[in-house]
N, C-alpha and C. Protein backbone atom coordinates (compact mmCIF):
# COMPACT_ATOMS: atom_id res chain seq x y z
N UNK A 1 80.75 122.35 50.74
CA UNK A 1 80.80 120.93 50.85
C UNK A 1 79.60 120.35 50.11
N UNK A 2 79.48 119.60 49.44
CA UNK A 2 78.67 118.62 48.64
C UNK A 2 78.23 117.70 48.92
N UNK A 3 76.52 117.74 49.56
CA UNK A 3 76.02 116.26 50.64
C UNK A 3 75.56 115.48 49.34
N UNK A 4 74.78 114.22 49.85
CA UNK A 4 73.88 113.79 49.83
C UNK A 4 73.12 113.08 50.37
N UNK A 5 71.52 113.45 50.14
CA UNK A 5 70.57 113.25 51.35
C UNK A 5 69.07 112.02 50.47
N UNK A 6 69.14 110.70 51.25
CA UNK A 6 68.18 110.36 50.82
C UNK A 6 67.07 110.37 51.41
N UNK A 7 65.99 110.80 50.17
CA UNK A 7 64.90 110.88 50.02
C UNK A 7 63.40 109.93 50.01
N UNK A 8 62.53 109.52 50.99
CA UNK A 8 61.47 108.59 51.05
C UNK A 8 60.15 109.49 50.83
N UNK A 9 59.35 109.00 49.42
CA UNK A 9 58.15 109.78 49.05
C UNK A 9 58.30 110.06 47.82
N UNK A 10 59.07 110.29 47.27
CA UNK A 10 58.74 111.00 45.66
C UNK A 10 58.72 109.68 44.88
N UNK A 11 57.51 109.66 43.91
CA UNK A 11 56.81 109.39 43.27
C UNK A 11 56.90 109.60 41.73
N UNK A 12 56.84 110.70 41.33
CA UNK A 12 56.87 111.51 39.94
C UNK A 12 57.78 112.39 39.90
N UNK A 13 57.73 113.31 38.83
CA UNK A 13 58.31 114.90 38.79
C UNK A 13 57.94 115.26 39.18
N UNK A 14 56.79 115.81 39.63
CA UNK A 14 56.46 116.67 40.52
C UNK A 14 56.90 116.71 41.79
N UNK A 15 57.11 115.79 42.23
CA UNK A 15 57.93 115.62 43.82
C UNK A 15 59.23 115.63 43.22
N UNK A 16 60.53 115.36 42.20
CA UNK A 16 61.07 115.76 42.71
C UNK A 16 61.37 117.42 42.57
N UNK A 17 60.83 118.08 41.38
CA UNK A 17 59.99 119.94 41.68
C UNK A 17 60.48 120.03 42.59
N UNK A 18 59.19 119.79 43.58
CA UNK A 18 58.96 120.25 44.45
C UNK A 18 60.07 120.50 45.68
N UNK A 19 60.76 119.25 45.17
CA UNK A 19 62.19 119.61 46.78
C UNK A 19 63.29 120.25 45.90
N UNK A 20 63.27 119.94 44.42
CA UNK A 20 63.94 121.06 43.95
C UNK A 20 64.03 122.13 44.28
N UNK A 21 62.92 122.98 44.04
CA UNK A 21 62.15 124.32 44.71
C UNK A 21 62.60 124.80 45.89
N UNK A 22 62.27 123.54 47.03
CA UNK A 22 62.41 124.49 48.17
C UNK A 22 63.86 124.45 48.62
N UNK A 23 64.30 123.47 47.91
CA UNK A 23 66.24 123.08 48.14
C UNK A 23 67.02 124.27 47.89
N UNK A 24 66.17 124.83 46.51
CA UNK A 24 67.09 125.97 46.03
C UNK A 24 67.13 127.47 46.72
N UNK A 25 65.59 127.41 47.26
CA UNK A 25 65.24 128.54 48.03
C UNK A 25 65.60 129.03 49.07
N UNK A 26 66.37 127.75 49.47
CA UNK A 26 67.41 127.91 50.99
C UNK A 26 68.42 129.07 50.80
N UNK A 27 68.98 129.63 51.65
CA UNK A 27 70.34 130.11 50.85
C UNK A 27 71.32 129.32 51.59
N UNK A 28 72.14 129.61 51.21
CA UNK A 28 73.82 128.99 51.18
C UNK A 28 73.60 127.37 50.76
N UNK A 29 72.77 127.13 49.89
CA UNK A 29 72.40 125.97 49.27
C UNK A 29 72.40 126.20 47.38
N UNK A 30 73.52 125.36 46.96
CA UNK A 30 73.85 125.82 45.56
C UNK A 30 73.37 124.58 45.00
N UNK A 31 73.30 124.27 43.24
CA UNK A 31 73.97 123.39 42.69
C UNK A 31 73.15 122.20 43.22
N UNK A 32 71.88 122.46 43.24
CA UNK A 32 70.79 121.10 43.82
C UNK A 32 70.37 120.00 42.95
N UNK A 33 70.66 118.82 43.40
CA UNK A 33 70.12 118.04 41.64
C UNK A 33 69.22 116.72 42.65
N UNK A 34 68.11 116.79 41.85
CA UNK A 34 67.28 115.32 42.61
C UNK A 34 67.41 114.35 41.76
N UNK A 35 67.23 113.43 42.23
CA UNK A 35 67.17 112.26 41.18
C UNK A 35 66.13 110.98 41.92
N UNK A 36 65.25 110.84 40.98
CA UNK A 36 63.64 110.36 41.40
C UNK A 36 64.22 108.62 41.45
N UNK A 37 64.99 108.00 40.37
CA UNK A 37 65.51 107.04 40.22
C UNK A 37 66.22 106.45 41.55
N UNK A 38 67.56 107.23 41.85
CA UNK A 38 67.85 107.09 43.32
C UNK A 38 67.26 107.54 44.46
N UNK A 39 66.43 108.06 44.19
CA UNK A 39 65.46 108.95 45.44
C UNK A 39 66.45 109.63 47.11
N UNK A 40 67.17 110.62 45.91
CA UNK A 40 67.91 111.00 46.50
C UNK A 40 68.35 112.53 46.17
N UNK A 41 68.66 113.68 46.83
CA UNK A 41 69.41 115.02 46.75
C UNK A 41 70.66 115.02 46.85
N UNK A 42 71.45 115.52 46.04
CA UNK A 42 72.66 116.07 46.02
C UNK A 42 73.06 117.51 46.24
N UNK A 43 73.33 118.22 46.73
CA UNK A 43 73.78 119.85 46.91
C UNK A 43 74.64 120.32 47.39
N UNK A 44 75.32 121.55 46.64
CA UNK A 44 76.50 122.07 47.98
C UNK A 44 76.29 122.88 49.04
N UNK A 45 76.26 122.86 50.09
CA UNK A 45 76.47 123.77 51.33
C UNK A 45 77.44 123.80 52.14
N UNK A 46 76.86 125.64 52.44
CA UNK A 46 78.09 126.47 52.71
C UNK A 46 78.57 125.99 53.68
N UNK A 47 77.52 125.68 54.94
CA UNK A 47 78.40 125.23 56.44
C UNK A 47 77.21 124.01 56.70
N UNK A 48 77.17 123.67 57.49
CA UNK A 48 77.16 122.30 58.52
C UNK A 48 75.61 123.19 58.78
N UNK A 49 75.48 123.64 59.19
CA UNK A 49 73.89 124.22 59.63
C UNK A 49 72.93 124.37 58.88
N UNK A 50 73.25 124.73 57.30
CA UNK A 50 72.42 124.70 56.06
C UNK A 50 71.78 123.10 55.94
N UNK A 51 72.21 122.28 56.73
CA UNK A 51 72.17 120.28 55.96
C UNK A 51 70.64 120.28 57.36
N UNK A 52 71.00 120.86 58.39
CA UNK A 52 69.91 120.49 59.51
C UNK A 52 68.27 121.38 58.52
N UNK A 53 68.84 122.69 58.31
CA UNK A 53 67.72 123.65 57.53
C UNK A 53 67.50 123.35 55.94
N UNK A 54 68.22 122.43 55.37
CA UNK A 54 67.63 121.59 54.39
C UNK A 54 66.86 120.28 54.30
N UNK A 55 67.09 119.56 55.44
CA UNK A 55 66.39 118.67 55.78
C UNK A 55 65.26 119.01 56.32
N UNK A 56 64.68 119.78 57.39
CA UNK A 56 63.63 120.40 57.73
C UNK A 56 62.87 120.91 56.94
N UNK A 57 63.39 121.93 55.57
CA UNK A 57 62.50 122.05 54.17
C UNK A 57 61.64 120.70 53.86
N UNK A 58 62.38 120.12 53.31
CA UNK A 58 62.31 118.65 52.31
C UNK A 58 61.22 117.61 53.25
N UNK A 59 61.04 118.30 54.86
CA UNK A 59 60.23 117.45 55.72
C UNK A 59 59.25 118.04 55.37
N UNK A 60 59.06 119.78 55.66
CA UNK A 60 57.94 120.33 55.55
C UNK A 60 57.14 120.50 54.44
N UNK A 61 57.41 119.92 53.20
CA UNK A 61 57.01 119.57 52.24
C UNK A 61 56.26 117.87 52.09
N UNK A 62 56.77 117.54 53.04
CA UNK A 62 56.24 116.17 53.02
C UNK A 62 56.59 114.80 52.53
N UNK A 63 58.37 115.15 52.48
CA UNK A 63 58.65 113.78 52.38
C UNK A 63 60.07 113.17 53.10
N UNK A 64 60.16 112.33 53.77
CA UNK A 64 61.07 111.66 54.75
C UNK A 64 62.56 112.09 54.36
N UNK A 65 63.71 112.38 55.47
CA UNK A 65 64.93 112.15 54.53
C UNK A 65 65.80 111.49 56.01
N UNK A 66 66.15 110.23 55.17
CA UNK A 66 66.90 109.30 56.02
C UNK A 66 68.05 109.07 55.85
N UNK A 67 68.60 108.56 56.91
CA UNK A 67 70.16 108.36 57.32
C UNK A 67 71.23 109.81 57.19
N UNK A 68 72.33 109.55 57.35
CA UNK A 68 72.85 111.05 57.52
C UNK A 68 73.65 111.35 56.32
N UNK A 69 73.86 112.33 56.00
CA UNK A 69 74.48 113.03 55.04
C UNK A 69 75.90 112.69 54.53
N UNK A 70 75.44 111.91 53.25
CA UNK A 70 76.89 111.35 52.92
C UNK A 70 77.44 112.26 51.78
């Protein structure tokens, strides 16, 4: 399934890197694209439990992700 999750905090490229990085490092998380403009993630995951353990990444990095997964 193919979310998307917006993003509060990124600034530059480097932030969005950085949730690049740890987005991809997840597993059952494919096909990750940020976009600094919409300040927002797009990705596919495998089940419903990968979206709670991708959001928790993207926190522990240090930047907000609000409202729910459209």
């Amino acid at each position: 399934m193919t979310i998307t999750l917006k993003i509060v905090g990124m600034h530059c490229g480097g932030c969005v890197r950085s949730v690049e990085k740890v987005a991809q490092a997840l597993d059952g998380v494919s096909n990750v694209s940020v976009s600094l403009e919409n300040a927002e993630l797009t990705a596919d995951v495998a089940s419903p439990d990968r979206i709670d353990a991708l959001k928790s990444a993207i926190e522990d990095c240090g930047f907000e992700v609000t409202g729910a997964p459209a």
